[in-house]
Protein backbone atom coordinates (compact mmCIF):
# COMPACT_ATOMS: atom_id res chain seq x y z
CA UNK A 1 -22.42 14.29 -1.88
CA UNK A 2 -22.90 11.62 0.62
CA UNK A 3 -22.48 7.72 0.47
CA UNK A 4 -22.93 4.50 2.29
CA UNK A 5 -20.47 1.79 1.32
CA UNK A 6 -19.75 -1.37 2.48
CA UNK A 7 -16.34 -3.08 3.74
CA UNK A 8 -14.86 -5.71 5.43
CA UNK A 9 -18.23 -6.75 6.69
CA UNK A 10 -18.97 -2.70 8.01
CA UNK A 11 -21.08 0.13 6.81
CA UNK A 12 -19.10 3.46 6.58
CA UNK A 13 -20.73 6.95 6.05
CA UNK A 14 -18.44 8.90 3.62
CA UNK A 15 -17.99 12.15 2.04
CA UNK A 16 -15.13 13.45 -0.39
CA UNK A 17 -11.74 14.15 1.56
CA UNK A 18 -12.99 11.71 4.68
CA UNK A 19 -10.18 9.71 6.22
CA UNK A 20 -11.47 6.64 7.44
CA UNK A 21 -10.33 3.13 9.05
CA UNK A 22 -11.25 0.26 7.00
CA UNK A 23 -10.04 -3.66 7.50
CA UNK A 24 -6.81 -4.60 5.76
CA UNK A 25 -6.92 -5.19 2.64
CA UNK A 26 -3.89 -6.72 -0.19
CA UNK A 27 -3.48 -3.26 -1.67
CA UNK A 28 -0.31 -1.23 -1.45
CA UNK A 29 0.28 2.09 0.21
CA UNK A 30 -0.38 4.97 -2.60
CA UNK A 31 -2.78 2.62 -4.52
CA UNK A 32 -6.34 3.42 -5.39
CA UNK A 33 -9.15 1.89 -4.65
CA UNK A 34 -12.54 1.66 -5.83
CA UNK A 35 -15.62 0.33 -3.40
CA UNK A 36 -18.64 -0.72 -5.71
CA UNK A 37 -20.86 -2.09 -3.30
CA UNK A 38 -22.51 1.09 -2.35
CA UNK A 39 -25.86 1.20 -0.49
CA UNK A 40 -26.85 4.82 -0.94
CA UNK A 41 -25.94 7.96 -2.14
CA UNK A 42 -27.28 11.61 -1.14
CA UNK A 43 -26.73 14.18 -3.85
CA UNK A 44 -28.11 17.58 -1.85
CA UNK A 45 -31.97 16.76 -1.98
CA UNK A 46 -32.28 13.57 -3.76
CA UNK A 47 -31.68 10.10 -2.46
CA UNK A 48 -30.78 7.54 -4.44
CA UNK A 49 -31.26 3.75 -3.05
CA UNK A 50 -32.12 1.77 -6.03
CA UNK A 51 -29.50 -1.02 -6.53
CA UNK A 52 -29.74 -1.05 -10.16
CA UNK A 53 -29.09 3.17 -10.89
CA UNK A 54 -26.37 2.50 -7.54
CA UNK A 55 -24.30 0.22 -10.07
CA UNK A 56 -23.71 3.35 -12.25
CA UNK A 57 -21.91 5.10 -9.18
CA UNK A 58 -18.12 4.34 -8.66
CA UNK A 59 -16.67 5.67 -4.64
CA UNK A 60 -12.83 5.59 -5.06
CA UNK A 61 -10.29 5.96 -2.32
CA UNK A 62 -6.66 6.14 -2.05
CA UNK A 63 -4.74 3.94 0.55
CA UNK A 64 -2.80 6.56 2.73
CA UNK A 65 -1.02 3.94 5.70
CA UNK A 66 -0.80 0.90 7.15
CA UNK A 67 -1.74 1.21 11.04
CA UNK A 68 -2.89 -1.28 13.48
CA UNK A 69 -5.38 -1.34 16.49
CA UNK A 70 -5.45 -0.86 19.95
CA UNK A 71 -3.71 -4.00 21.68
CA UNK A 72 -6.55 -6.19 23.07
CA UNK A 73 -5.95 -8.67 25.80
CA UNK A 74 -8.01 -12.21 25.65
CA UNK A 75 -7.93 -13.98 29.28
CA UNK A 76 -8.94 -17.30 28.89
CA UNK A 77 -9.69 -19.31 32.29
CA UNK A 78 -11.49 -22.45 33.45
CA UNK A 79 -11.82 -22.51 37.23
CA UNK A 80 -10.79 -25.64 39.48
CA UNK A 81 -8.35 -26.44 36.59
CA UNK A 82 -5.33 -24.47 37.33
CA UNK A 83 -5.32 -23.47 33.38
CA UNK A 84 -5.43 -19.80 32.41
CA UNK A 85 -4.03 -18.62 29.25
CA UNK A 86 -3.04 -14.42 28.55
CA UNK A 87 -3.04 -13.82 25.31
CA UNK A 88 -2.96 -10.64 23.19
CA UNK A 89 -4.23 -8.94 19.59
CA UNK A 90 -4.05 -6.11 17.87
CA UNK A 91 -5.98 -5.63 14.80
CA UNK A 92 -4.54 -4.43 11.24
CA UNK A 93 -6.35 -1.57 9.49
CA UNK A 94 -5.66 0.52 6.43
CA UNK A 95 -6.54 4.83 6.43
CA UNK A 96 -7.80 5.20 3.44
CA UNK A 97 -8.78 8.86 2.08
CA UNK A 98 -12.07 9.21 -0.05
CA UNK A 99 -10.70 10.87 -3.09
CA UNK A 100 -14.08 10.86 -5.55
CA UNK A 101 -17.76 9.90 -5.50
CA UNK A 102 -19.63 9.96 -8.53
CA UNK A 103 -20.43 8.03 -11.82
């Protein structure tokens, strides 16, 4: 069984036992989650995309670490100015382990 959910403004493509990268979010390491806005579900043959029979189906996840991103450098410069400014980012993500998919 196959699912489409949706989080922190992203689509993810999930199965049972998928570890995937979502953005952070205020729960705890060890805690479970439970996505609701689901845009479809594959069950072997049949494919089910109908928003009110999608409101039966629960995806929940457990939070497995904390991580963050890649650093990311932003350059910011304006010519004939003499102003340039370095600046860096890195992003904060969660791993979160798809433990269930079903109603």
């Amino acid at each position: 069984m196959e699912a489409v959910i949706k989080t922190g403004g992203k689509q993810y493509i999930v199965k049972e036992g998928d570890h995937i990268q979502i953005e952070k979010t205020s729960f705890e390491v060890g805690s479970e989650i439970g996505f609701d806005d689901i845009l479809l579900i594959t069950d072997k043959d049949k494919v089910h995309t109908d928003s009110s029979k999608l409101k039966s189906f629960k995806v929940k996840a457990k939070v497995v670490s904390d991580d963050k991103g890649k650093k990311l450098k932003v350059f910011k410069f304006r010519r004939r100015k003499d102003s340039k400014t370095l600046n860096g980012h890195r992003q904060p993500y969660q791993t979160v382990e798809i433990v269930s998919i079903g109603k």
